[in-house]
Protein backbone atom coordinates (compact mmCIF):
# COMPACT_ATOMS: atom_id res chain seq x y z
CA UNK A 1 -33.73 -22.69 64.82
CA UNK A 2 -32.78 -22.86 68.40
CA UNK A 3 -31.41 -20.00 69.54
CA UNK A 4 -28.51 -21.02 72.29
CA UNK A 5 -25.64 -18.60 71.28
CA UNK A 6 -25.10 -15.10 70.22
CA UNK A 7 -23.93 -16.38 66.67
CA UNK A 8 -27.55 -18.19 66.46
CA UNK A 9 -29.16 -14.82 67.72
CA UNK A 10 -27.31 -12.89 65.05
CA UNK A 11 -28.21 -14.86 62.04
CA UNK A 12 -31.94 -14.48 63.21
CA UNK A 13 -31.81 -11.09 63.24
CA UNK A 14 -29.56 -10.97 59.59
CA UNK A 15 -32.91 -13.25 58.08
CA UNK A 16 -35.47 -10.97 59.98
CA UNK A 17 -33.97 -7.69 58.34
CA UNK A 18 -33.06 -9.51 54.97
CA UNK A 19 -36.94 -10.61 54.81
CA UNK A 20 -37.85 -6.98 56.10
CA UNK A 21 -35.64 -5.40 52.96
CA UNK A 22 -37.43 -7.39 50.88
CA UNK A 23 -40.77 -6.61 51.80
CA UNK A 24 -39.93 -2.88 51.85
CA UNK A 25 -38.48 -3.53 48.00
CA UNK A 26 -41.90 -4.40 46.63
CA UNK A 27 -43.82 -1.76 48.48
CA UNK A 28 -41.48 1.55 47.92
CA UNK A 29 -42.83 1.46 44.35
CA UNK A 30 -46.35 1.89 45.50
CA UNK A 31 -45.46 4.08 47.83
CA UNK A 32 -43.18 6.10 45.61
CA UNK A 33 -46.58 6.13 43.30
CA UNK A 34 -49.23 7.40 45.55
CA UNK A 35 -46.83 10.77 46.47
CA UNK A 36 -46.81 13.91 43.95
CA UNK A 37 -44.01 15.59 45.54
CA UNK A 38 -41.45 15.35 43.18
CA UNK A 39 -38.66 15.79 45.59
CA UNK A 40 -39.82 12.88 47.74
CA UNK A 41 -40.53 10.75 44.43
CA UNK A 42 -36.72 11.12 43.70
CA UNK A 43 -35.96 10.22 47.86
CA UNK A 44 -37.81 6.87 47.41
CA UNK A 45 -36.39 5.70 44.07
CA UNK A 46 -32.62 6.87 45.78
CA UNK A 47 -33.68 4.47 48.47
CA UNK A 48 -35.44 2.05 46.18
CA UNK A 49 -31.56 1.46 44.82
CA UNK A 50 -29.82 1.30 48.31
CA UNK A 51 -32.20 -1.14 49.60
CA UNK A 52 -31.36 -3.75 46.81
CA UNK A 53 -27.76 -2.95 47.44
CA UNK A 54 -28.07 -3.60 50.93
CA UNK A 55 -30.13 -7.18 50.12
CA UNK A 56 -26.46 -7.51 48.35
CA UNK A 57 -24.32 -6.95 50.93
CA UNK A 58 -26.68 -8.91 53.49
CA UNK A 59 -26.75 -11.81 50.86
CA UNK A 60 -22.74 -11.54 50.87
CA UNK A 61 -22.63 -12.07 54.64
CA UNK A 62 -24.95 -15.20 54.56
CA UNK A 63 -22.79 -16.66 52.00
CA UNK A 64 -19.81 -15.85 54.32
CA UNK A 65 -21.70 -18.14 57.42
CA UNK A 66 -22.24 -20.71 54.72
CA UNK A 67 -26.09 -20.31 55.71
CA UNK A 68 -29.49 -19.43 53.78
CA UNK A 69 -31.27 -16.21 54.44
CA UNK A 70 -34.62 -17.51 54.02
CA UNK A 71 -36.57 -19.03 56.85
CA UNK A 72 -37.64 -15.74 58.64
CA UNK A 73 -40.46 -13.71 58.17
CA UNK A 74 -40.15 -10.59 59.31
CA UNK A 75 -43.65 -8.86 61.07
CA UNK A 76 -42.60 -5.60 62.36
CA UNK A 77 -41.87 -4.71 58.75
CA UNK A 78 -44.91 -6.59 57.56
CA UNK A 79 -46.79 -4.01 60.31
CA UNK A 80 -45.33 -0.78 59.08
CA UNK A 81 -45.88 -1.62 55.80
CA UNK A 82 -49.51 -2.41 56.08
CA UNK A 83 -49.91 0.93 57.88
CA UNK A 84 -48.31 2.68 54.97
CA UNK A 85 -51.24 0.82 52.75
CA UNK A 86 -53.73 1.29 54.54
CA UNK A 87 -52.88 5.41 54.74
CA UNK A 88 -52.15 5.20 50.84
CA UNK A 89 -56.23 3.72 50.89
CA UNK A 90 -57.27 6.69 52.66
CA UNK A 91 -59.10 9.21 50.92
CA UNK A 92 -56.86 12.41 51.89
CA UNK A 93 -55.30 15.23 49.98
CA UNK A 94 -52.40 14.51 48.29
CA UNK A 95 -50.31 16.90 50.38
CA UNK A 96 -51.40 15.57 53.33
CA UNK A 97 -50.77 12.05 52.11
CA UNK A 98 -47.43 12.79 51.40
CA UNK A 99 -46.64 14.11 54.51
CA UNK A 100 -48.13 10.78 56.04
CA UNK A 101 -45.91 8.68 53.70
CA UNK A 102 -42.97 10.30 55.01
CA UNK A 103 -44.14 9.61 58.72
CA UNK A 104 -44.33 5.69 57.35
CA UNK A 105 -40.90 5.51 55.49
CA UNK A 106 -39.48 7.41 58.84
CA UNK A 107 -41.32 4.37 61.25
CA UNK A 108 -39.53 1.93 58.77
CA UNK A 109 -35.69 3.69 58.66
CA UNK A 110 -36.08 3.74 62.38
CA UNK A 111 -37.34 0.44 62.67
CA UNK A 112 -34.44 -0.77 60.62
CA UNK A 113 -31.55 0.94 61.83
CA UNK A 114 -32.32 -0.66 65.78
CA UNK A 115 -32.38 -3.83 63.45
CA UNK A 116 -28.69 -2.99 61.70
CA UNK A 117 -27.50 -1.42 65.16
CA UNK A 118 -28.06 -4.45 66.97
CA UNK A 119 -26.67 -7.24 64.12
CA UNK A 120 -23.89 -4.65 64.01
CA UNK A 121 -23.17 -4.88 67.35
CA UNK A 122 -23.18 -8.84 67.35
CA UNK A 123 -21.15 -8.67 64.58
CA UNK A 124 -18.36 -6.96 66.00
CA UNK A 125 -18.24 -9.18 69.53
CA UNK A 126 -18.28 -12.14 67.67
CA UNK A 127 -15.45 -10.96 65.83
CA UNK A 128 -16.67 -10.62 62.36
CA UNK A 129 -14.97 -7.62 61.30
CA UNK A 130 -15.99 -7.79 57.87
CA UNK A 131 -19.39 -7.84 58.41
CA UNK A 132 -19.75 -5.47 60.87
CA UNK A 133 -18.36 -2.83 58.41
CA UNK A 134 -21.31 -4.04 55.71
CA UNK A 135 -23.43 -3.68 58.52
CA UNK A 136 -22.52 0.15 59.07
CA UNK A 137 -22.76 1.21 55.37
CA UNK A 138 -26.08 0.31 55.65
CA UNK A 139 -26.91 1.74 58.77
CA UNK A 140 -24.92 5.10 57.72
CA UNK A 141 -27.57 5.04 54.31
CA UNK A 142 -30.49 4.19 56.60
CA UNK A 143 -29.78 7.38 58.78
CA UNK A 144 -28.95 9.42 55.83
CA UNK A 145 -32.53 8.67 54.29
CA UNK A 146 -34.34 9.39 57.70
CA UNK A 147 -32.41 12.93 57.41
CA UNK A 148 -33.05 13.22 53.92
CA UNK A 149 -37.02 12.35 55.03
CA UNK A 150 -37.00 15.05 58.02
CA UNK A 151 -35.38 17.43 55.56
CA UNK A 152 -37.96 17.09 53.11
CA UNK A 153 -40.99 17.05 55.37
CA UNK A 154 -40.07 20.16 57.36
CA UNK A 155 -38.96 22.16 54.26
CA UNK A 156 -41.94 21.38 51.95
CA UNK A 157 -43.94 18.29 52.25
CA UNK A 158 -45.47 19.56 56.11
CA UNK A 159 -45.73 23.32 54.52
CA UNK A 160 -47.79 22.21 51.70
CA UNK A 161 -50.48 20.08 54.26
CA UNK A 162 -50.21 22.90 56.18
CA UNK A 163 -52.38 24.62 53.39
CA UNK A 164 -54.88 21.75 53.75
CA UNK A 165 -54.90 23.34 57.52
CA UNK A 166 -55.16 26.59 56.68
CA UNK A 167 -58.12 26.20 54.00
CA UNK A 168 -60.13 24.25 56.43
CA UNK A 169 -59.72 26.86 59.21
CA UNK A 170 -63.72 27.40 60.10
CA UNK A 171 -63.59 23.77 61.39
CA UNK A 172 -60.54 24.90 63.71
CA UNK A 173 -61.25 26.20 67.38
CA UNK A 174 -60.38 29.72 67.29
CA UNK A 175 -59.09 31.80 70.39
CA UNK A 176 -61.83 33.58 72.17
CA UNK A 177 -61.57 36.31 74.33
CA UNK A 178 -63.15 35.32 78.10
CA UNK A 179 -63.52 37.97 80.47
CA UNK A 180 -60.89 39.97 79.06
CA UNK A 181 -57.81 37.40 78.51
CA UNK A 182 -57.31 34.76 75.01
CA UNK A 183 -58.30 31.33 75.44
CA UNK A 184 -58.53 28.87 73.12
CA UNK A 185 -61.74 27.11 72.17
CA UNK A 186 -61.24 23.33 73.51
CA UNK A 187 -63.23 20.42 71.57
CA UNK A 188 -64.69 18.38 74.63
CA UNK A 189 -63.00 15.01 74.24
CA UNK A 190 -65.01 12.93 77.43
CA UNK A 191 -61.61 12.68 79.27
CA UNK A 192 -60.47 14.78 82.51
């Protein structure tokens, strides 16, 4: 597709973030799999639901420009998603892991709303009003799971780790007292 005009620009980016929904609909199950936090569980199969809705509503727009969605594969997605594998291959507490998975479905809500922001955006200059509302119900659910993420992380999922922390603490610098004032013990990393 040659991309000479803002409408040709905005269709690529509508087939980059429909192929990047679909991607993220076969791998939420996995991830909602590998995490035991039962709060988090519920979080991914809440988003599991709005994803396929929002495949929908990008499926309704396509049909609107009288063009395909395929023809666009979308990497960035294909990039957080393989980091989110390759964590779930880790051998790590489960805690921790889930903590991890959050910090992976965070990368990908942020990833995607600068996707919807921007095909919102072209939306509403080229005067597709329609759209552009589709657009921003997604984008609204997209920042209401990357609250719903934070909200979760900082009021459980981190604590738990934490305890991983915490358990391990004789492998953790402690503060030593140098000629009469704290300091805390530094691992030597080689840099200045």
């Amino acid at each position: 597709m040659e991309l000479d005009t803002l409408q040709a620009l905005y269709i690529e980016k509508l087939r980059d973030l429909y192929s990047a929904e679909n991607q993220l609909i076969k791998a939420m199950p996995k991830m909602r799999k590998a995490v035991s936090n039962d709060e988090l569980q519920q979080a991914f199969d809440t988003h599991l639901v709005q994803t396929e809705q929002h495949v929908q509503r990008l499926d309704q727009i396509f049909e609107d420009l009288g063009v395909t969605p395929k023809g666009k594969h979308c990497k960035g997605m294909e990039g957080l998603l393989a980091e989110a594998t390759e964590l779930m291959g880790e051998e790590t507490d489960v805690d921790v892991l889930d903590a991890g998975l959050i910090s992976s479905a965070q990368a990908v809500e942020h990833y995607e709303i600068a996707g919807y922001g921007t095909a919102r955006t072209y939306a509403k200059q080229l005067g597709f009003v329609d759209h552009a509302e589709l657009l921003q119900q997604i984008l609204n659910e997209e920042g209401e799971t990357d609250r719903l993420l934070t909200e979760i992380a900082i009021t459980s999922v981190n604590i738990d780790a934490m305890e991983e922390d915490a358990e391990a603490a004789p492998s953790v610098p402690q503060a030593t007292t140098v000629g009469g004032k704290k300091s805390a013990a530094r691992k030597s990393s080689g840099k200045g």
